[in-house]
C-alpha atoms as a PDB file:
ATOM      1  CA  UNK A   1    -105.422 217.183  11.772  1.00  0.00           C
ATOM      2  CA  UNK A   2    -101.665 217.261  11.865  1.00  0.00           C
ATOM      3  CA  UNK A   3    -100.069 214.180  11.853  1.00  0.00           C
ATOM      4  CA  UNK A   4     -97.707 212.804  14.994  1.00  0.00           C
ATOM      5  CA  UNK A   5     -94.665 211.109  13.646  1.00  0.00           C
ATOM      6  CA  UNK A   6     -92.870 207.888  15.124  1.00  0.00           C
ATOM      7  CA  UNK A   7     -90.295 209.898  16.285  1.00  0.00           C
ATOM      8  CA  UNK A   8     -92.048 212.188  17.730  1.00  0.00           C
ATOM      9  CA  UNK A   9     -94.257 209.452  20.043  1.00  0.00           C
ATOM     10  CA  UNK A  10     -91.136 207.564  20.863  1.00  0.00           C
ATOM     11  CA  UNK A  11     -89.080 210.426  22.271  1.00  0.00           C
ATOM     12  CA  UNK A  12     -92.723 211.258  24.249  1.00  0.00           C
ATOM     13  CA  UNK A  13     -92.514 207.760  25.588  1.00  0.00           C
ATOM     14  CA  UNK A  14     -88.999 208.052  26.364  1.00  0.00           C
ATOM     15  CA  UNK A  15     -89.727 211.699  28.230  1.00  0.00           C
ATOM     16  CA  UNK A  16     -92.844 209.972  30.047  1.00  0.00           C
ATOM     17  CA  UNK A  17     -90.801 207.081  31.431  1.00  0.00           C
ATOM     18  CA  UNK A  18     -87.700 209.241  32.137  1.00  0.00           C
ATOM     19  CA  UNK A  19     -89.854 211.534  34.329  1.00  0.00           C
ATOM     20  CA  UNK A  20     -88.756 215.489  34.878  1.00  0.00           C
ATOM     21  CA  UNK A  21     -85.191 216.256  34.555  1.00  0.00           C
ATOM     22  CA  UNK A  22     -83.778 219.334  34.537  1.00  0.00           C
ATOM     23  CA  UNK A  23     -82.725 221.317  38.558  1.00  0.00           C
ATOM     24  CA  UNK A  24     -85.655 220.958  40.963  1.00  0.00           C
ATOM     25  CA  UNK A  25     -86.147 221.155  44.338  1.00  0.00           C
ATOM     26  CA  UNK A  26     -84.500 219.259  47.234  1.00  0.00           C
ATOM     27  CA  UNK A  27     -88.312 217.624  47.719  1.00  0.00           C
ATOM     28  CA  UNK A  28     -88.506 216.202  44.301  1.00  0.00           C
ATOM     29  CA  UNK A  29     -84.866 215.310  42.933  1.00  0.00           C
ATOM     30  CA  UNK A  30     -84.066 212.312  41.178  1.00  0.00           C
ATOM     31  CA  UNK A  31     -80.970 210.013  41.679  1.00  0.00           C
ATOM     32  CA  UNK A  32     -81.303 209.527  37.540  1.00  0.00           C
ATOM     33  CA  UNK A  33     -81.413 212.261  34.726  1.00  0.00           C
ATOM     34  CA  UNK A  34     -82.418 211.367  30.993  1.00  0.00           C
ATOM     35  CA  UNK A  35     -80.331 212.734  28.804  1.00  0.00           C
ATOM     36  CA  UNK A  36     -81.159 211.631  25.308  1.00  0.00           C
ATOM     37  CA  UNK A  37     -78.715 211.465  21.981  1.00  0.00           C
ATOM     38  CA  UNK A  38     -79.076 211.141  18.616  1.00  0.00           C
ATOM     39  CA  UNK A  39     -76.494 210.575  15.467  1.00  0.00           C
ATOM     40  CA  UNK A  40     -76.296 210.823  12.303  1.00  0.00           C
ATOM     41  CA  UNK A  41     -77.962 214.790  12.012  1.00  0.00           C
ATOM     42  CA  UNK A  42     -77.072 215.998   8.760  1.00  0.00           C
ATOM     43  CA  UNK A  43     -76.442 212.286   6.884  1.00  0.00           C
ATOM     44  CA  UNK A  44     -80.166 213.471   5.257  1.00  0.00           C
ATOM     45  CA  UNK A  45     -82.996 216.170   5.111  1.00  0.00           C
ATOM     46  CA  UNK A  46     -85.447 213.420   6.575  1.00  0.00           C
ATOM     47  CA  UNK A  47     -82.953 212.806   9.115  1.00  0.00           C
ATOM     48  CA  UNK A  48     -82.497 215.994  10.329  1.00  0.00           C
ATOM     49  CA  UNK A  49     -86.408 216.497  10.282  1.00  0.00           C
ATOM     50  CA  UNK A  50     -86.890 213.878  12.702  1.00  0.00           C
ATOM     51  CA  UNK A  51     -84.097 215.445  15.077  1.00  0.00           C
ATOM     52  CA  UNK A  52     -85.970 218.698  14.622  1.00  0.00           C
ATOM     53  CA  UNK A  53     -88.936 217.309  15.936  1.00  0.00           C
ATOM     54  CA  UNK A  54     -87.293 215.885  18.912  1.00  0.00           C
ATOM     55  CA  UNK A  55     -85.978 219.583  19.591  1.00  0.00           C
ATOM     56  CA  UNK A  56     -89.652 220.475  19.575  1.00  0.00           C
ATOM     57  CA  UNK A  57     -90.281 218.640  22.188  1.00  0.00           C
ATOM     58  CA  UNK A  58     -88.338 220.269  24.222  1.00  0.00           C
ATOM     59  CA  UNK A  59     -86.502 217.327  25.753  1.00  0.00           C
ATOM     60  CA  UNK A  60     -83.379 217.094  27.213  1.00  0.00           C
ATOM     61  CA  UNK A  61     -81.509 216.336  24.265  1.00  0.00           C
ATOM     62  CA  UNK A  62     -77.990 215.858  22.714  1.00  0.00           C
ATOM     63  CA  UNK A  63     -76.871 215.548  18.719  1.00  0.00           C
ATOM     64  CA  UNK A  64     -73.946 214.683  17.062  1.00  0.00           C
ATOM     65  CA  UNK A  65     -73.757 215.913  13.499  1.00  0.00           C
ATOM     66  CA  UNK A  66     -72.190 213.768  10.539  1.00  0.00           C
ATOM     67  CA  UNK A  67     -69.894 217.086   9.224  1.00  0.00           C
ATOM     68  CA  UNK A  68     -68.630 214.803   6.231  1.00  0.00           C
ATOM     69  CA  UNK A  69     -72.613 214.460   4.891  1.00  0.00           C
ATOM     70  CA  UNK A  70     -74.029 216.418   2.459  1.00  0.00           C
ATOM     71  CA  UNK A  71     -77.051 217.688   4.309  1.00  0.00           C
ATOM     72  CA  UNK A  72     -74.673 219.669   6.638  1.00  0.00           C
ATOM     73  CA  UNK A  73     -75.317 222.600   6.471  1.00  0.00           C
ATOM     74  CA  UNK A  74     -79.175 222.476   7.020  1.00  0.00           C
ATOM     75  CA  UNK A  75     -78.436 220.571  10.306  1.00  0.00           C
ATOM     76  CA  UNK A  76     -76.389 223.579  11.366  1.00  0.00           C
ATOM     77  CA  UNK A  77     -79.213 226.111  10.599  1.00  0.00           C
ATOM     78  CA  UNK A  78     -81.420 223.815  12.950  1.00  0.00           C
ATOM     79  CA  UNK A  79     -79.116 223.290  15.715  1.00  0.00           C
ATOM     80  CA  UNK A  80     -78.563 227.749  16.043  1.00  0.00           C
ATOM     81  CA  UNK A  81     -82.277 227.438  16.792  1.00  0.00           C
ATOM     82  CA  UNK A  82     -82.185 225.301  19.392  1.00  0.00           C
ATOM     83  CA  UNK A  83     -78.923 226.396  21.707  1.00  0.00           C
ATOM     84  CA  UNK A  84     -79.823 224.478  24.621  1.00  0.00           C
ATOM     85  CA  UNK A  85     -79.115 220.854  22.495  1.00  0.00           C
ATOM     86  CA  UNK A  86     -76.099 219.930  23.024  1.00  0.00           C
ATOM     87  CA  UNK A  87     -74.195 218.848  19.913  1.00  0.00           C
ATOM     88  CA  UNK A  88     -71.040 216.526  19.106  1.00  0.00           C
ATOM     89  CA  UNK A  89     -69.139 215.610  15.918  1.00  0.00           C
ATOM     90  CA  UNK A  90     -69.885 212.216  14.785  1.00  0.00           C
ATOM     91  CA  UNK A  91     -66.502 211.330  13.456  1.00  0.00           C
ATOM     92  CA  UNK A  92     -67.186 209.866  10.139  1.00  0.00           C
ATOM     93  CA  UNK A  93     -65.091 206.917   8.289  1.00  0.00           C
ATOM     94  CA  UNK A  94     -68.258 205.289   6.752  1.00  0.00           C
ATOM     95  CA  UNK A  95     -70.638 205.690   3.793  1.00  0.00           C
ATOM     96  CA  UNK A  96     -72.898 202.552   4.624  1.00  0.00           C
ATOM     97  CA  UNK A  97     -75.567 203.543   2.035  1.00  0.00           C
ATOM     98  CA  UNK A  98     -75.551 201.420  -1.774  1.00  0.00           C
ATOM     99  CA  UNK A  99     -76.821 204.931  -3.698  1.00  0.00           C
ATOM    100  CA  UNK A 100     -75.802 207.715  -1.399  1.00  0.00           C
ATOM    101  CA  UNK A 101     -72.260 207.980  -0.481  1.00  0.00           C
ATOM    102  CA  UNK A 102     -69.925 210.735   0.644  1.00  0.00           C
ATOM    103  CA  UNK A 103     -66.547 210.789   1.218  1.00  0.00           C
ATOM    104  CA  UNK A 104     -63.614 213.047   3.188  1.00  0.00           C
ATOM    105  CA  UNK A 105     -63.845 216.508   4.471  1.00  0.00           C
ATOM    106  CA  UNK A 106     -59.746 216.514   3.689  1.00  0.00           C
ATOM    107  CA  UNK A 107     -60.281 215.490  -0.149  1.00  0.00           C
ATOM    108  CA  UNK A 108     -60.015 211.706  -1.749  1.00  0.00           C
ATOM    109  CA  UNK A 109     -56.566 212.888  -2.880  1.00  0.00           C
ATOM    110  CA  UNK A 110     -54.800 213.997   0.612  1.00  0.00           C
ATOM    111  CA  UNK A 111     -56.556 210.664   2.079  1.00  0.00           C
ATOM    112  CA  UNK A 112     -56.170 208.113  -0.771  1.00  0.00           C
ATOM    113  CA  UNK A 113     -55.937 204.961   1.985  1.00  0.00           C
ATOM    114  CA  UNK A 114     -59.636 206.294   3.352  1.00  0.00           C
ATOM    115  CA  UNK A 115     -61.485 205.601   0.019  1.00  0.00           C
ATOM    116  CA  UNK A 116     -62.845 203.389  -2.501  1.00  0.00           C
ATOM    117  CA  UNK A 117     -62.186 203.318  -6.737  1.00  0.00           C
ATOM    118  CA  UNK A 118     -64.978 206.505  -7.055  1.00  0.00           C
ATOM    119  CA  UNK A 119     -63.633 208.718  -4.256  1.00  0.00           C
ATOM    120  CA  UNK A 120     -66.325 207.224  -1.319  1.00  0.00           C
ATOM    121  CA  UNK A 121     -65.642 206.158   1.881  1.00  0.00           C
ATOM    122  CA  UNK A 122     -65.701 202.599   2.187  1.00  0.00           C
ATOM    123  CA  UNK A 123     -69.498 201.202   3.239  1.00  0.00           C
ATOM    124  CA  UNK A 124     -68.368 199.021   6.146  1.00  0.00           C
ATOM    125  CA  UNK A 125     -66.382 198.492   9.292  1.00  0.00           C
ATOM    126  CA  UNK A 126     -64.548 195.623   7.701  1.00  0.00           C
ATOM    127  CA  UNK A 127     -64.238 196.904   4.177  1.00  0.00           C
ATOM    128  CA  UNK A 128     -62.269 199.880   6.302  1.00  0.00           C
ATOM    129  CA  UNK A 129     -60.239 197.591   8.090  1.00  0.00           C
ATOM    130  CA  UNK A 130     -59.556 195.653   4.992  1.00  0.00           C
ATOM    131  CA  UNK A 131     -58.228 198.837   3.294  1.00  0.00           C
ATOM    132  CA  UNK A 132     -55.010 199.459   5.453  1.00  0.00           C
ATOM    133  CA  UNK A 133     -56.019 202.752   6.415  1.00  0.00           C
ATOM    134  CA  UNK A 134     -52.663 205.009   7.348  1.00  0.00           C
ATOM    135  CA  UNK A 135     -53.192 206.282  10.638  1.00  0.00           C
ATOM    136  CA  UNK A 136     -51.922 209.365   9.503  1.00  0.00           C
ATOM    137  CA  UNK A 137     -54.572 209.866   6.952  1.00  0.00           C
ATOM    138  CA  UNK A 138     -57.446 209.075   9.307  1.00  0.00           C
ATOM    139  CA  UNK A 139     -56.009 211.649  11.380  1.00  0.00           C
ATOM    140  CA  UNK A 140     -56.394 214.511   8.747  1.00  0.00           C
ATOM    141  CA  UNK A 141     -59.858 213.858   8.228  1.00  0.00           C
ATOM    142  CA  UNK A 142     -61.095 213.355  11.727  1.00  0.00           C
ATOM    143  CA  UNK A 143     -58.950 217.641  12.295  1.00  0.00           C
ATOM    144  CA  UNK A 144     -60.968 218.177   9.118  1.00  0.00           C
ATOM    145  CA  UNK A 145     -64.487 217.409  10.499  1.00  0.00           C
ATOM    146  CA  UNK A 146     -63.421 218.758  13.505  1.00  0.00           C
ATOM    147  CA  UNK A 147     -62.295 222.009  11.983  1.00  0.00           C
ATOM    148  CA  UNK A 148     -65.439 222.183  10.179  1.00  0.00           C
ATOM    149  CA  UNK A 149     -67.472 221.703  12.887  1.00  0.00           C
ATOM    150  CA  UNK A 150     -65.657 224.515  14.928  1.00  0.00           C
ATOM    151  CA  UNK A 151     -65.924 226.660  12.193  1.00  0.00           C
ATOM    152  CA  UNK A 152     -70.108 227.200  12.219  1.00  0.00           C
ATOM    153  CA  UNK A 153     -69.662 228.900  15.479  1.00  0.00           C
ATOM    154  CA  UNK A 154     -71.963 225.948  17.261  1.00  0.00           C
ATOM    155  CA  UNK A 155     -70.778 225.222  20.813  1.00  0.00           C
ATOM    156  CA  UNK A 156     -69.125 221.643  20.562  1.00  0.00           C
ATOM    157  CA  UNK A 157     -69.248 219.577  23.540  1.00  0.00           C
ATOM    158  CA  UNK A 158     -68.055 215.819  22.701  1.00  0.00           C
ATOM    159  CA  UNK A 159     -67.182 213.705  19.435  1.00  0.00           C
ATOM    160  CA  UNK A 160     -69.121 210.011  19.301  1.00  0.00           C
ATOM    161  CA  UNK A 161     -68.537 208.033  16.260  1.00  0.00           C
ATOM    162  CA  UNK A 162     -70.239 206.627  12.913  1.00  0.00           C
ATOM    163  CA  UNK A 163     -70.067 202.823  12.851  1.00  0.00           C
ATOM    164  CA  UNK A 164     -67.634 202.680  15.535  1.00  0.00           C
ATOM    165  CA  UNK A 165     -65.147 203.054  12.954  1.00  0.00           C
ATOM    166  CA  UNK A 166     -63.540 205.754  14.129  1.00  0.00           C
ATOM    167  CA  UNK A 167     -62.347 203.721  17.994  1.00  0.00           C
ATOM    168  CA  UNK A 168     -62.356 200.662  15.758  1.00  0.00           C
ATOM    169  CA  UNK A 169     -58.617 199.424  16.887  1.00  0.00           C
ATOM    170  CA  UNK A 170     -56.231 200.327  19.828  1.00  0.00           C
ATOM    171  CA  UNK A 171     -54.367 202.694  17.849  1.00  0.00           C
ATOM    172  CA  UNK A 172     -57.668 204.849  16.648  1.00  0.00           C
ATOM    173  CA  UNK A 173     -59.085 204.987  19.615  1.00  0.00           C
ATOM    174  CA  UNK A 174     -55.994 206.298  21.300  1.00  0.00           C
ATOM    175  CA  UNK A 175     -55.828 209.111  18.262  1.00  0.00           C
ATOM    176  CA  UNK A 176     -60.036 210.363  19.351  1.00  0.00           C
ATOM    177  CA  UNK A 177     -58.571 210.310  22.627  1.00  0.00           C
ATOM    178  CA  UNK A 178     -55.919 212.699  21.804  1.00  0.00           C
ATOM    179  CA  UNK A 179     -57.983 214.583  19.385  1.00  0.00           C
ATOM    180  CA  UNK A 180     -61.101 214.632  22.553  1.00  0.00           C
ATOM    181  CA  UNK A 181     -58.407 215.978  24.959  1.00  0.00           C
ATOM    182  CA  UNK A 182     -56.704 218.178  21.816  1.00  0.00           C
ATOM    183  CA  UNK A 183     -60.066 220.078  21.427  1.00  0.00           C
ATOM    184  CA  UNK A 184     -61.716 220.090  25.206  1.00  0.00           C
ATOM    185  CA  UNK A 185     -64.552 217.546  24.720  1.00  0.00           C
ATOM    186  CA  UNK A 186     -66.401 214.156  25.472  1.00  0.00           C
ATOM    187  CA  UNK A 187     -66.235 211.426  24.196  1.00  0.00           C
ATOM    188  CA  UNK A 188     -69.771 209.586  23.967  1.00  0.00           C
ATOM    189  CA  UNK A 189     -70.042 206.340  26.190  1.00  0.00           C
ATOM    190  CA  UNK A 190     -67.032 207.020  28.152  1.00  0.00           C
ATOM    191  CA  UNK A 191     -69.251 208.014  31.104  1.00  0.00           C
ATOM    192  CA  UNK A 192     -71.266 205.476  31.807  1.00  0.00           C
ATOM    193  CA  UNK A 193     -74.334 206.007  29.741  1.00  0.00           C
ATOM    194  CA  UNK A 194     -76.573 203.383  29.420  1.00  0.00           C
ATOM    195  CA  UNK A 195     -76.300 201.629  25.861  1.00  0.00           C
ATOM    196  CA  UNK A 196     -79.571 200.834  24.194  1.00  0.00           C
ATOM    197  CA  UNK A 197     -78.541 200.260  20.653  1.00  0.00           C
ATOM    198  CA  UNK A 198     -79.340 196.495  20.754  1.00  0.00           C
ATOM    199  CA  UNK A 199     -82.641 197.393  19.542  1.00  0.00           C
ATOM    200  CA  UNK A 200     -81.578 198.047  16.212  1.00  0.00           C
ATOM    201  CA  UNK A 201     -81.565 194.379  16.032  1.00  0.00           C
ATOM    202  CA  UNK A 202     -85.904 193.900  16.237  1.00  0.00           C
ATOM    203  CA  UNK A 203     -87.525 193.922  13.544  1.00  0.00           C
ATOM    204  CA  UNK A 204     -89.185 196.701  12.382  1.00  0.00           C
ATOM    205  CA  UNK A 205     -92.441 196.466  13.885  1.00  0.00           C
ATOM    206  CA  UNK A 206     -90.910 195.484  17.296  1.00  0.00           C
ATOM    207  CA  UNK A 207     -88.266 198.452  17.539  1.00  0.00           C
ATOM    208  CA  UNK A 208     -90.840 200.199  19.742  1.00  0.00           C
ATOM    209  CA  UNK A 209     -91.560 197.869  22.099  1.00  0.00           C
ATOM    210  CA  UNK A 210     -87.616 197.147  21.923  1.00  0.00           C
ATOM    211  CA  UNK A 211     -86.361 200.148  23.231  1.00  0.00           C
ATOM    212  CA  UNK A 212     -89.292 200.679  25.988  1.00  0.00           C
ATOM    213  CA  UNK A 213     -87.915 197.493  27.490  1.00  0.00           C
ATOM    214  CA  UNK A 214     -84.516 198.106  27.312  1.00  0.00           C
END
């Protein structure tokens, strides 16, 4: 018997609770529509697995796609499958993970101030911070993700970001709003979406039961 994964029961949940969405008749419309969204598609194959799965489902979905990752490319051969996801850039300033690490789109050497000793972008929000990043630089790599993204043909409808990193101060947060208008997206949680990321703060065992609440 084939085996249902976690992700694939919590999205159900989600879809269950949510109810229909989608155009319907004037007798059964809802004041609410679900839209769900997922990050970090193409930080890993296992990653972009799970989002696959969630396509399968068939659910009103958005993804935002981590262009600076190694497992890229596979997420972009998933996402031509599915045209009716919606998809965003998740601008990328981060490399959180102890033995996997990638750095800029641009090259380590035309954004020195965005990287560690070995090349990598820093692993945390305040390591970043900590770095005196040049403006300028973080500029050229968010048009280089950007660019990259354009370039695979997919339709791209808004930019969210890794970490926060990328809105992380007054002055980057103005530049993704420039870049947003720039390029004729969204920006993710600048219309009101409901934020349910405090779950990632239960434990394991709980996250279920976590997000169903929220």
């Amino acid at each position: 018997m084939k085996r249902i994964s976690i992700t694939s029961i919590l999205f159900l949940c989600l879809s269950i609770l949510a109810g229909p969405a989608g155009a319907q008749d004037d007798s059964t419309a809802l004041d609410t529509y679900v839209l769900l969204r997922s990050d970090d598609l193409g930080m890993s194959h296992t990653t972009n697995m799970a989002n696959r799965q969630a396509m399968e489902l068939g659910l009103p979905l958005s993804v935002s796609v981590m262009f600076a990752c190694p497992w890229y490319q596979e997420a972009v051969e998933i996402l031509r499958e599915f045209p009716d996801v919606s998809v965003g850039v998740h601008l990328t300033l981060n490399a959180e993970w102890k033995n996997y690490r990638w750095g800029p789109v641009a090259g380590r050497t035309r954004v020195p101030s965005l990287v560690d000793s070995l090349g990598y972008f820093y692993p945390t929000h305040g390591a970043f911070a900590d770095a005196n990043p040049d403006i300028e630089e973080v500029e050229i790599e968010l048009r280089a993700q950007i660019d990259r993204a354009m370039s695979t043909g997919l339709t791209i409808d808004y930019f969210d970001y890794h970490m926060g990193t990328a809105v992380s101060t007054p002055p980057l947060r103005a530049l993704v709003e420039r870049l947003a208008k720039e390029y004729g997206v969204g920006i993710a949680r600048y219309f009101a979406e409901e934020d349910l990321s405090n779950h990632y703060l239960a434990e394991p065992d709980l996250k279920l039961d976590s997000l169903l609440i929220a």
